[in-house]
PDB file of N, CA and C in Angstrom:
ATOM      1  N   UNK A   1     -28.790  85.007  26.125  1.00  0.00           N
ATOM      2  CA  UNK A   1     -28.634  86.003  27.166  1.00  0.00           C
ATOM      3  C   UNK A   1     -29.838  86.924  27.170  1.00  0.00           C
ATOM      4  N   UNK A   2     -30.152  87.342  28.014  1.00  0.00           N
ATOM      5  CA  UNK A   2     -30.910  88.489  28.476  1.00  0.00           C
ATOM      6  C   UNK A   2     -30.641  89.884  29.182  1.00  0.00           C
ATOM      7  N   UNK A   3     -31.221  90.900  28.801  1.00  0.00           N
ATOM      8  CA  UNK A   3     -31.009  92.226  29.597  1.00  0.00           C
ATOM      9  C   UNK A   3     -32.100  92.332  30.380  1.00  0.00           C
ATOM     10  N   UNK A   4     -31.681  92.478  32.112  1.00  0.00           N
ATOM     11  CA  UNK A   4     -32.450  92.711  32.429  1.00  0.00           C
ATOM     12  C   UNK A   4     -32.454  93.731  33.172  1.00  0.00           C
ATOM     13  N   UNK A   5     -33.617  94.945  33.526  1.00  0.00           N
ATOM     14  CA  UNK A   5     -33.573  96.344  33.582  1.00  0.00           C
ATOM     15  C   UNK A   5     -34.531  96.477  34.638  1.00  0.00           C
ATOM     16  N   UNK A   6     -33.904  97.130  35.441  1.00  0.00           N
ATOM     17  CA  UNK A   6     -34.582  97.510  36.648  1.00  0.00           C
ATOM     18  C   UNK A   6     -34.674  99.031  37.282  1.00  0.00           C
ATOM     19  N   UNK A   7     -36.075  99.246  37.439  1.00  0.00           N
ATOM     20  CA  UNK A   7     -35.849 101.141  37.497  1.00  0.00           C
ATOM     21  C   UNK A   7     -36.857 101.255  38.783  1.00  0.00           C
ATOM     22  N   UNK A   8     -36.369 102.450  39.558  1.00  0.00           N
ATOM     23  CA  UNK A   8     -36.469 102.431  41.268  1.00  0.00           C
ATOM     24  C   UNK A   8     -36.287 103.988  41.527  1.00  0.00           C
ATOM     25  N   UNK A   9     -36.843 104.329  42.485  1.00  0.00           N
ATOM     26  CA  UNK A   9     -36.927 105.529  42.675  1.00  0.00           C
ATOM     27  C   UNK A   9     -35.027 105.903  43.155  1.00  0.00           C
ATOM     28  N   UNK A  10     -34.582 106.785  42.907  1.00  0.00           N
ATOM     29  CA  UNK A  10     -33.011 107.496  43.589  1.00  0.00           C
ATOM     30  C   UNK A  10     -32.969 107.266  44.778  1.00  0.00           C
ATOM     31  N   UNK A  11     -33.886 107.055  45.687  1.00  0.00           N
ATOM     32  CA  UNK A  11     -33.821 107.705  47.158  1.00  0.00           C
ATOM     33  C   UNK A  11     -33.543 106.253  47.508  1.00  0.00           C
ATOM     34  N   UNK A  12     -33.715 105.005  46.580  1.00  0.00           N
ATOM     35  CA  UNK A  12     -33.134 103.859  47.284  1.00  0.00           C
ATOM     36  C   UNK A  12     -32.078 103.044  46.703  1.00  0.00           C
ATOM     37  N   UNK A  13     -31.594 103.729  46.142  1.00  0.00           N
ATOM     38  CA  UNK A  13     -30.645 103.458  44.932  1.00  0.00           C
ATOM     39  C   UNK A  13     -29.439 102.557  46.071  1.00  0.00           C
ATOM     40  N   UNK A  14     -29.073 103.556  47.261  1.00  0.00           N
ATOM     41  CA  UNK A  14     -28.202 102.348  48.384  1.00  0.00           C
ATOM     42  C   UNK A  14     -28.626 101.120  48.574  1.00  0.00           C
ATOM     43  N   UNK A  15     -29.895 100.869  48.645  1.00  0.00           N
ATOM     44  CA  UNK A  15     -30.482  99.685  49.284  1.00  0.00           C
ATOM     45  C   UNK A  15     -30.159  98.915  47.914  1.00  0.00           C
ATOM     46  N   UNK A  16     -31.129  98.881  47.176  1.00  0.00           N
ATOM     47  CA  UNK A  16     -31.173  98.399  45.492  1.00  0.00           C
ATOM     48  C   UNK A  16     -30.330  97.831  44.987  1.00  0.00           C
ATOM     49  N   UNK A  17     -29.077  99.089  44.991  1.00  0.00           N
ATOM     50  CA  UNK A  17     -27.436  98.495  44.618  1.00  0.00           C
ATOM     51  C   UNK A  17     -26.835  97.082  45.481  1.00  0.00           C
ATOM     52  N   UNK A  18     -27.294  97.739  46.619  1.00  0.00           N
ATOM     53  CA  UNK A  18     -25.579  96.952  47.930  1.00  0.00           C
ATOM     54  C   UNK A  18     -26.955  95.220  47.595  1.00  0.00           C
ATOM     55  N   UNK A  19     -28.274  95.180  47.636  1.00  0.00           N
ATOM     56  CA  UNK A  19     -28.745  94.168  47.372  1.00  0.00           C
ATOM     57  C   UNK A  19     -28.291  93.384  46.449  1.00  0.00           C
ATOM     58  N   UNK A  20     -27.923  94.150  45.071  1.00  0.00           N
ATOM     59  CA  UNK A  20     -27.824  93.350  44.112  1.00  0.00           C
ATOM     60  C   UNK A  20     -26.476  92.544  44.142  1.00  0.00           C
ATOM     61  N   UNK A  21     -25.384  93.444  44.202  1.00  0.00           N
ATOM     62  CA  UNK A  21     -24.166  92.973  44.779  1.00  0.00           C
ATOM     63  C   UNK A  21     -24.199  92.118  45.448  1.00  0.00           C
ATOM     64  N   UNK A  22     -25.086  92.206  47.001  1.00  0.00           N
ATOM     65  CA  UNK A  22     -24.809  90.639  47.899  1.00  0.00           C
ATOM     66  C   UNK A  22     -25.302  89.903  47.297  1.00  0.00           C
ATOM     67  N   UNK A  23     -26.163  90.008  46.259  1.00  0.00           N
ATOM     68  CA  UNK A  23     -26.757  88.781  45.734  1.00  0.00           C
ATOM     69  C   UNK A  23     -25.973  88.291  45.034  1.00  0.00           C
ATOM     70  N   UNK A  24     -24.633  88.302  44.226  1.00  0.00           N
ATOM     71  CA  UNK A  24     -23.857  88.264  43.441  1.00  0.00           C
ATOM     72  C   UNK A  24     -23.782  88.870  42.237  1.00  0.00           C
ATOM     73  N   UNK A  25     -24.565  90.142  41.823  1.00  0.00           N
ATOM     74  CA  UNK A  25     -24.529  90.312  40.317  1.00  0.00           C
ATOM     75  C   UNK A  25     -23.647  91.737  41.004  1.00  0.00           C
ATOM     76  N   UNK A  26     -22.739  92.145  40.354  1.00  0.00           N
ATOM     77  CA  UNK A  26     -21.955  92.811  40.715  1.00  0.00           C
ATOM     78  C   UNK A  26     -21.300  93.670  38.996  1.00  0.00           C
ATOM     79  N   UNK A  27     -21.598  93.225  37.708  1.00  0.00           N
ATOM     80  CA  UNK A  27     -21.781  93.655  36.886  1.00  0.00           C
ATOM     81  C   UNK A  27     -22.995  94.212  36.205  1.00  0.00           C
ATOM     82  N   UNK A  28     -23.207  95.885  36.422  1.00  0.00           N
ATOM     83  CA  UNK A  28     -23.788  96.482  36.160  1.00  0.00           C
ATOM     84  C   UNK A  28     -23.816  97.666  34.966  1.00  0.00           C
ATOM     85  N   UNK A  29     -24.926  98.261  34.350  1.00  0.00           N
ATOM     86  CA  UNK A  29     -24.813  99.706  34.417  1.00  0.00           C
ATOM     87  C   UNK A  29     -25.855 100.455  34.806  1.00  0.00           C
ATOM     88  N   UNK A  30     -25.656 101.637  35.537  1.00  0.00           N
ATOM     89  CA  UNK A  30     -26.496 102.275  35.855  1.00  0.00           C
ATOM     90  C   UNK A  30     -26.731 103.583  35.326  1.00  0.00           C
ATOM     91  N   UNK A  31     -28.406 104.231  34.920  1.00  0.00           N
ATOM     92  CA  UNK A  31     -28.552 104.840  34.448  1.00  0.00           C
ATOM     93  C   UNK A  31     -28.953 106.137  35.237  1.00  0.00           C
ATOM     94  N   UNK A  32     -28.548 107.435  35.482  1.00  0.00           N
ATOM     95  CA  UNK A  32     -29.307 108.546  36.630  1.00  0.00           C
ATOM     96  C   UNK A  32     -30.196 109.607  36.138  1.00  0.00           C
ATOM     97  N   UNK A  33     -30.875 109.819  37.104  1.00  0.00           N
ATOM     98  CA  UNK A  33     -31.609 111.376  36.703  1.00  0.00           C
ATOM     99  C   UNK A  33     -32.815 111.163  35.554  1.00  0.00           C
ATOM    100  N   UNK A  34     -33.605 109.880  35.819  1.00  0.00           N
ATOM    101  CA  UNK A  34     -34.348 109.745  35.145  1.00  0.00           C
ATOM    102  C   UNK A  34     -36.002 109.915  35.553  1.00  0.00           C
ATOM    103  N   UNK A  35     -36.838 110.728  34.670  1.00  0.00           N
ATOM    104  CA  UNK A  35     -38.229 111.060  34.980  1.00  0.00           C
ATOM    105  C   UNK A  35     -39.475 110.207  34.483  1.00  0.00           C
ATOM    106  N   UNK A  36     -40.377 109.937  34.777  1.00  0.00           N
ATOM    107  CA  UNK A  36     -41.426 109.238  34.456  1.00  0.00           C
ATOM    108  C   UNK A  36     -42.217 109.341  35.327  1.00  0.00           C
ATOM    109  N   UNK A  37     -43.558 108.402  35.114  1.00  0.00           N
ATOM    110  CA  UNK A  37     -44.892 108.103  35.883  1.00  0.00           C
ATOM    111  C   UNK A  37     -44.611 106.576  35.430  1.00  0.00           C
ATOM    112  N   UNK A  38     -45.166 106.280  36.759  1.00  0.00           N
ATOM    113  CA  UNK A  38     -45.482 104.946  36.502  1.00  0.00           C
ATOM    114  C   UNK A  38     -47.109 104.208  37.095  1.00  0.00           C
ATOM    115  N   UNK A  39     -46.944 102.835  37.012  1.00  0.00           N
ATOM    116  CA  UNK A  39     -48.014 102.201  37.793  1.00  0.00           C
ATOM    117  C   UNK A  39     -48.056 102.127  39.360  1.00  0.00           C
ATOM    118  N   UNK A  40     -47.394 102.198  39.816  1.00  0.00           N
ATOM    119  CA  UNK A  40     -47.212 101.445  41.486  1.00  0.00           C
ATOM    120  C   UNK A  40     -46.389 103.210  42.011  1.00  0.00           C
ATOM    121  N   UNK A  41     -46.150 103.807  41.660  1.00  0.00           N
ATOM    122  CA  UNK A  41     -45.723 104.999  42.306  1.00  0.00           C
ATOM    123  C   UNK A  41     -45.806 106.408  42.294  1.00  0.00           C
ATOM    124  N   UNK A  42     -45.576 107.519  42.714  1.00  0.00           N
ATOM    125  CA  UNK A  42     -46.080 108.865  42.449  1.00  0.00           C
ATOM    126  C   UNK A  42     -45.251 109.084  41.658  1.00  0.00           C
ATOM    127  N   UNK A  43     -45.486 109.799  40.552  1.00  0.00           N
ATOM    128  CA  UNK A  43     -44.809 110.553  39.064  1.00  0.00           C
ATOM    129  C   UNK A  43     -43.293 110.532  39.794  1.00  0.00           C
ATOM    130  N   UNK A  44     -42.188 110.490  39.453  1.00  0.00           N
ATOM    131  CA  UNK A  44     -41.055 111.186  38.922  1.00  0.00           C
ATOM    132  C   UNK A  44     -40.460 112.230  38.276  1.00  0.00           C
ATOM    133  N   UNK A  45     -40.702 113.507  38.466  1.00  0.00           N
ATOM    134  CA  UNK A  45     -40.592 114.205  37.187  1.00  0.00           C
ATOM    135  C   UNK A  45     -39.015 115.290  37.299  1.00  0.00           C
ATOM    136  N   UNK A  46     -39.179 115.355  38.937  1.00  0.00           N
ATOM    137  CA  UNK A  46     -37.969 116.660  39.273  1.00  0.00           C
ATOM    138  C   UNK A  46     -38.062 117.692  39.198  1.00  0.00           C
ATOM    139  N   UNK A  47     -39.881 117.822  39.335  1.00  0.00           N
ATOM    140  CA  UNK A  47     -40.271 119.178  39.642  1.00  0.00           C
ATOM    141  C   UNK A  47     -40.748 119.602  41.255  1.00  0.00           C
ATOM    142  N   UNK A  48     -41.167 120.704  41.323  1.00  0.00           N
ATOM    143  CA  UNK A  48     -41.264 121.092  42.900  1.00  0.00           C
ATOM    144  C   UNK A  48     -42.995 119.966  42.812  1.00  0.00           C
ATOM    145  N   UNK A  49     -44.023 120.184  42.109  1.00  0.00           N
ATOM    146  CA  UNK A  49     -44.955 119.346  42.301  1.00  0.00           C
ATOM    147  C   UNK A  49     -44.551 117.830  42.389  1.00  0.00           C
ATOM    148  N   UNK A  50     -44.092 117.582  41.347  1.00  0.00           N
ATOM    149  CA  UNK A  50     -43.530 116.049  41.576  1.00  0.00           C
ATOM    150  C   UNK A  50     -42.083 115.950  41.914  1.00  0.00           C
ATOM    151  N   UNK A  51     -41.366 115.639  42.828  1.00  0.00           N
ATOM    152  CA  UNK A  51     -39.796 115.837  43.069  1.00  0.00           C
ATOM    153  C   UNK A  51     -39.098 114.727  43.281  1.00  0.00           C
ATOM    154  N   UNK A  52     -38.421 114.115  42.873  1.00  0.00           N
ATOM    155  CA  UNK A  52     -37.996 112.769  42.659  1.00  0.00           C
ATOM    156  C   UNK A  52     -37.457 112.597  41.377  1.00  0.00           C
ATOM    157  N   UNK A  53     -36.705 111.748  40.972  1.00  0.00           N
ATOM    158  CA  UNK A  53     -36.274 110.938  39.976  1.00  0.00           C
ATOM    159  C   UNK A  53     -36.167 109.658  40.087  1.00  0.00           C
ATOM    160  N   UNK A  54     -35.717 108.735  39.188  1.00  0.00           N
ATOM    161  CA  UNK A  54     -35.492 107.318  39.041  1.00  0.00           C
ATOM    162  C   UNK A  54     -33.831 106.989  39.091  1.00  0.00           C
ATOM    163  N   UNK A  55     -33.466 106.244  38.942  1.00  0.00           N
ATOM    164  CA  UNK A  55     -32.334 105.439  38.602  1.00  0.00           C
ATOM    165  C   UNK A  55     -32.650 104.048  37.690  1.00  0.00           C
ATOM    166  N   UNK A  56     -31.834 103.626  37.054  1.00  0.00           N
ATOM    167  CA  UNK A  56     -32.284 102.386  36.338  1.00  0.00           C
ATOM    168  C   UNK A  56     -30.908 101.610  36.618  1.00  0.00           C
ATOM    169  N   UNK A  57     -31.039 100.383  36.241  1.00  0.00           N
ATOM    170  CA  UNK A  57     -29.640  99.225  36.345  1.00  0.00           C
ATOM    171  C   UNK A  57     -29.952  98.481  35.204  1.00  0.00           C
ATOM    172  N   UNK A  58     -28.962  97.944  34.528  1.00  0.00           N
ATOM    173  CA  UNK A  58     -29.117  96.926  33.440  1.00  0.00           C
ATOM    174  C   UNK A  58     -27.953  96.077  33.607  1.00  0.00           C
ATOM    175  N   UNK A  59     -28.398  94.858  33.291  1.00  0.00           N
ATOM    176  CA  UNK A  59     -27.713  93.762  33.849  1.00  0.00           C
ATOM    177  C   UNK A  59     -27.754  92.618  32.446  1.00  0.00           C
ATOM    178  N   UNK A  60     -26.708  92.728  32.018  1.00  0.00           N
ATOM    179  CA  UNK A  60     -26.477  91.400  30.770  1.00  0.00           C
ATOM    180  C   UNK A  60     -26.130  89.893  31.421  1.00  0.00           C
ATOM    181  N   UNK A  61     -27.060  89.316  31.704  1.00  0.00           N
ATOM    182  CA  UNK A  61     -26.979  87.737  32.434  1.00  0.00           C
ATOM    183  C   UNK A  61     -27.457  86.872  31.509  1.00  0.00           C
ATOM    184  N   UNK A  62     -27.188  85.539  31.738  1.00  0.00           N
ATOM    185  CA  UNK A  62     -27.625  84.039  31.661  1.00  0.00           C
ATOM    186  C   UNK A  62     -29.028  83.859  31.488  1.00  0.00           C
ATOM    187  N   UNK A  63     -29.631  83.362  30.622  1.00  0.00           N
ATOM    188  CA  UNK A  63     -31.433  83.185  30.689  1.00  0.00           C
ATOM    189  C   UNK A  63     -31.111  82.430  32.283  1.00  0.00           C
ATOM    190  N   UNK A  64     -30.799  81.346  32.615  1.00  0.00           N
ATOM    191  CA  UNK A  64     -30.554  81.043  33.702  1.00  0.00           C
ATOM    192  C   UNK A  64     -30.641  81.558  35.260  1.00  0.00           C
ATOM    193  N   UNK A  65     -29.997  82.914  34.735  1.00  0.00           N
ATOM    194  CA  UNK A  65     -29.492  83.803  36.228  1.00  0.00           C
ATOM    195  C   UNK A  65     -30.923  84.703  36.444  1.00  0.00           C
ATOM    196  N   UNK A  66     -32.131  84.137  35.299  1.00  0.00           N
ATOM    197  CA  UNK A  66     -33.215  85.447  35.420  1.00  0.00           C
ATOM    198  C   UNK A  66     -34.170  85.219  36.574  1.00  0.00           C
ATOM    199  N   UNK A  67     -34.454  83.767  37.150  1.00  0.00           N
ATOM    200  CA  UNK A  67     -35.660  83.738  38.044  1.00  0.00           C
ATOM    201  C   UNK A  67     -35.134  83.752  39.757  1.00  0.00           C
ATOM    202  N   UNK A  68     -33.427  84.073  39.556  1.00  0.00           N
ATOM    203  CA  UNK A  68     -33.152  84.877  40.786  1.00  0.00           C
ATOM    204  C   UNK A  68     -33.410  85.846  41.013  1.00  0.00           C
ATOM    205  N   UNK A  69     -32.922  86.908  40.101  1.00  0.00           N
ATOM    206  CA  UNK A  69     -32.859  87.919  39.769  1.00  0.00           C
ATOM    207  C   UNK A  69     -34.276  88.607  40.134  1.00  0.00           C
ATOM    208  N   UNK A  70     -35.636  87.504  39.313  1.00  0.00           N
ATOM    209  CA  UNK A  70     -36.956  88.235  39.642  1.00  0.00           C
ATOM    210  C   UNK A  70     -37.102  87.739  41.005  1.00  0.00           C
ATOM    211  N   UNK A  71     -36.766  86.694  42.045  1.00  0.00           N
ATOM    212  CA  UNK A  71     -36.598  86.985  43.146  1.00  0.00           C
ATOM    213  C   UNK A  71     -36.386  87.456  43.951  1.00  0.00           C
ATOM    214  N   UNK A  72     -35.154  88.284  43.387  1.00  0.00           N
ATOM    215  CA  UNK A  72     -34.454  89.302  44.570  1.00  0.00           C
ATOM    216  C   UNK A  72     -35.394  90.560  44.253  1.00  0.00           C
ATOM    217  N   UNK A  73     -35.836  90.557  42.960  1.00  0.00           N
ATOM    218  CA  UNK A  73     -37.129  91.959  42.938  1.00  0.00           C
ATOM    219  C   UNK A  73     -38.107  91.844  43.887  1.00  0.00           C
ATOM    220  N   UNK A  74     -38.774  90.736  43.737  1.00  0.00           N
ATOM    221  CA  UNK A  74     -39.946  90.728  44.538  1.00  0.00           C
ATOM    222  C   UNK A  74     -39.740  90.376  45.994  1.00  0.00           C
ATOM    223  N   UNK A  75     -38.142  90.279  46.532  1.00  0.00           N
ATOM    224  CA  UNK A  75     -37.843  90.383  47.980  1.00  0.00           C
ATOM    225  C   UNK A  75     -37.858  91.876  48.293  1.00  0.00           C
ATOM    226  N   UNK A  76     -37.131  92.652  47.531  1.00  0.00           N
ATOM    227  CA  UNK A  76     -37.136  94.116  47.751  1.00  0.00           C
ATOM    228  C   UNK A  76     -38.240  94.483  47.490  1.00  0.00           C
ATOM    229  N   UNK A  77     -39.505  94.539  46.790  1.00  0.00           N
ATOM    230  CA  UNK A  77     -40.536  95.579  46.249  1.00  0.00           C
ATOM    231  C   UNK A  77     -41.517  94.911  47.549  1.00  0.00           C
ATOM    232  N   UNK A  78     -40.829  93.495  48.405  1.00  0.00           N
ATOM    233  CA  UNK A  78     -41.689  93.404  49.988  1.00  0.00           C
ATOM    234  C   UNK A  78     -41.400  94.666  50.366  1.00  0.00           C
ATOM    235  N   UNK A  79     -39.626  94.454  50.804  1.00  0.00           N
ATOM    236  CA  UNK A  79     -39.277  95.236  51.742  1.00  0.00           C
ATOM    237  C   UNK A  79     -39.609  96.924  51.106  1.00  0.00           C
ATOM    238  N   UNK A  80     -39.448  97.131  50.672  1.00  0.00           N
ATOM    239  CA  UNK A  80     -39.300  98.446  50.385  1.00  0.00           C
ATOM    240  C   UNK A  80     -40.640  98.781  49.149  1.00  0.00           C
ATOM    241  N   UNK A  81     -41.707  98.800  49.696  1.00  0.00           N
ATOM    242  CA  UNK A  81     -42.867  99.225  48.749  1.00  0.00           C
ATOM    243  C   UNK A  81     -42.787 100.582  48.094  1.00  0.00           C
ATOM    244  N   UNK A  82     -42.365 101.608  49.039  1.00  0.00           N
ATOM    245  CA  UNK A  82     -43.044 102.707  48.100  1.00  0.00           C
ATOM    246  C   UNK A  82     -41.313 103.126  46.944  1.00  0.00           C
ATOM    247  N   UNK A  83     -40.229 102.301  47.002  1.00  0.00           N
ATOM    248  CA  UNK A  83     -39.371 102.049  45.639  1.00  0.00           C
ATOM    249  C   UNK A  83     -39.739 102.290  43.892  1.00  0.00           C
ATOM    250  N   UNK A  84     -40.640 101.896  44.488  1.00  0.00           N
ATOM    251  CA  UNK A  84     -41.389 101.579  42.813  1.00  0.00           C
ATOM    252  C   UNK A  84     -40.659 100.968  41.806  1.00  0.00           C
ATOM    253  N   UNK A  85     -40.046  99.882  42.331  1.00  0.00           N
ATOM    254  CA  UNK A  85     -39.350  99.096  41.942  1.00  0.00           C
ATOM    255  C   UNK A  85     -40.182  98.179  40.807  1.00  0.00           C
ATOM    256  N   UNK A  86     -39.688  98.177  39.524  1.00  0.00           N
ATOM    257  CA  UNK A  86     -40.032  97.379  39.096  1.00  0.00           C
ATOM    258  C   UNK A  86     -38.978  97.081  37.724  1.00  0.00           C
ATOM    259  N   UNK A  87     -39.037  95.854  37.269  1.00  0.00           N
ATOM    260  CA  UNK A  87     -38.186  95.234  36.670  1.00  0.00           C
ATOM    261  C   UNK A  87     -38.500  94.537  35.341  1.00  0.00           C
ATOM    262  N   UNK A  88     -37.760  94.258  34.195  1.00  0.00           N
ATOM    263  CA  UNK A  88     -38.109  93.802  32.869  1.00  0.00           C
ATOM    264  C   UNK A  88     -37.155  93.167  32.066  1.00  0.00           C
ATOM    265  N   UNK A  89     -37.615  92.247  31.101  1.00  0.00           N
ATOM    266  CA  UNK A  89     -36.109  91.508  30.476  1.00  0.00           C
ATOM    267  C   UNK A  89     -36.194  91.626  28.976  1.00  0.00           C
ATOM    268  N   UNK A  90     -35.286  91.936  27.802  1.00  0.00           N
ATOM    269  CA  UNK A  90     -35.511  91.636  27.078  1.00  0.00           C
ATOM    270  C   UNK A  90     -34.198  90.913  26.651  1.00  0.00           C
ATOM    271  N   UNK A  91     -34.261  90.404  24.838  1.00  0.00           N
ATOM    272  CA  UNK A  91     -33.376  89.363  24.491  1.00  0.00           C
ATOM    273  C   UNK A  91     -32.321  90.342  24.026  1.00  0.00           C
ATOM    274  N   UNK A  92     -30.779  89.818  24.516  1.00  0.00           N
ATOM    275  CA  UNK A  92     -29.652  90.266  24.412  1.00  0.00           C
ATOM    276  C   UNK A  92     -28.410  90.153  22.907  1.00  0.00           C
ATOM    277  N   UNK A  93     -27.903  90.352  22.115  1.00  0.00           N
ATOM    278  CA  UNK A  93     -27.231  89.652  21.938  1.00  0.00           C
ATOM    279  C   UNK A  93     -26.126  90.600  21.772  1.00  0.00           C
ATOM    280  N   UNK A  94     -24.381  89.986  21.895  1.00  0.00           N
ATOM    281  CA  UNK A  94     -23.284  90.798  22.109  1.00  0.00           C
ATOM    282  C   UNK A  94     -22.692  90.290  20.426  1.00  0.00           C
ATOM    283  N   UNK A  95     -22.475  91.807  20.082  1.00  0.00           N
ATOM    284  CA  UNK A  95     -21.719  91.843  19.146  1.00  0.00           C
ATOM    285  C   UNK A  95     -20.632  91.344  18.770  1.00  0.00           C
ATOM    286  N   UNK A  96     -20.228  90.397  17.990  1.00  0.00           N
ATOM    287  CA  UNK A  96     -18.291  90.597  18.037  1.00  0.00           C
ATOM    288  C   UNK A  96     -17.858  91.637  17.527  1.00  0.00           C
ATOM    289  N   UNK A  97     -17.327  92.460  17.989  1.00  0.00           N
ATOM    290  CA  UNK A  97     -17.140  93.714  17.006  1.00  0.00           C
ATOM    291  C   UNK A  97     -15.611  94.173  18.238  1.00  0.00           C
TER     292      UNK A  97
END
């Protein structure tokens, strides 16, 4: 399994979500109110100079379910450039506990 984590500006968090859902991944968590700089977008910080935040999603899937998944990224980061959408996977594993 893999986690894969996807972080996007708030302001498209509707689009982002209801996407992922039609796409079928419908098990999520989402993370709010998050600040950074990144590569591809203007700072995040939630100040009056920089005003914005992030949102993040994490998604525990199938190695399988991953080169949709980076599909449906790089359909949205068409549609919706200034998102600052961008996305990452690392290796999962679930506890029995």
């Amino acid at each position: 399994m893999k986690m894969f984590f996807v972080i996007y500006a708030e302001e498209s968090d509707e689009v982002i979500v209801s996407a992922f859902k039609k796409s079928g991944f419908k098990a999520y968590t989402k993370m709010c109110g998050l600040k950074g700089e990144g590569e591809e977008s203007d700072p995040k910080l939630g100040t009056h100079y920089w005003p914005g935040e992030n949102n993040a999603l994490f998604l525990a899937v199938r190695n399988e379910k991953i080169q949709p998944l980076c599909g449906l990224v790089r359909k949205l980061k068409a549609e919706h450039p200034r998102a600052g959408l961008r996305a990452f996977t690392f290796p999962l594993e679930e506890e029995g506990v």
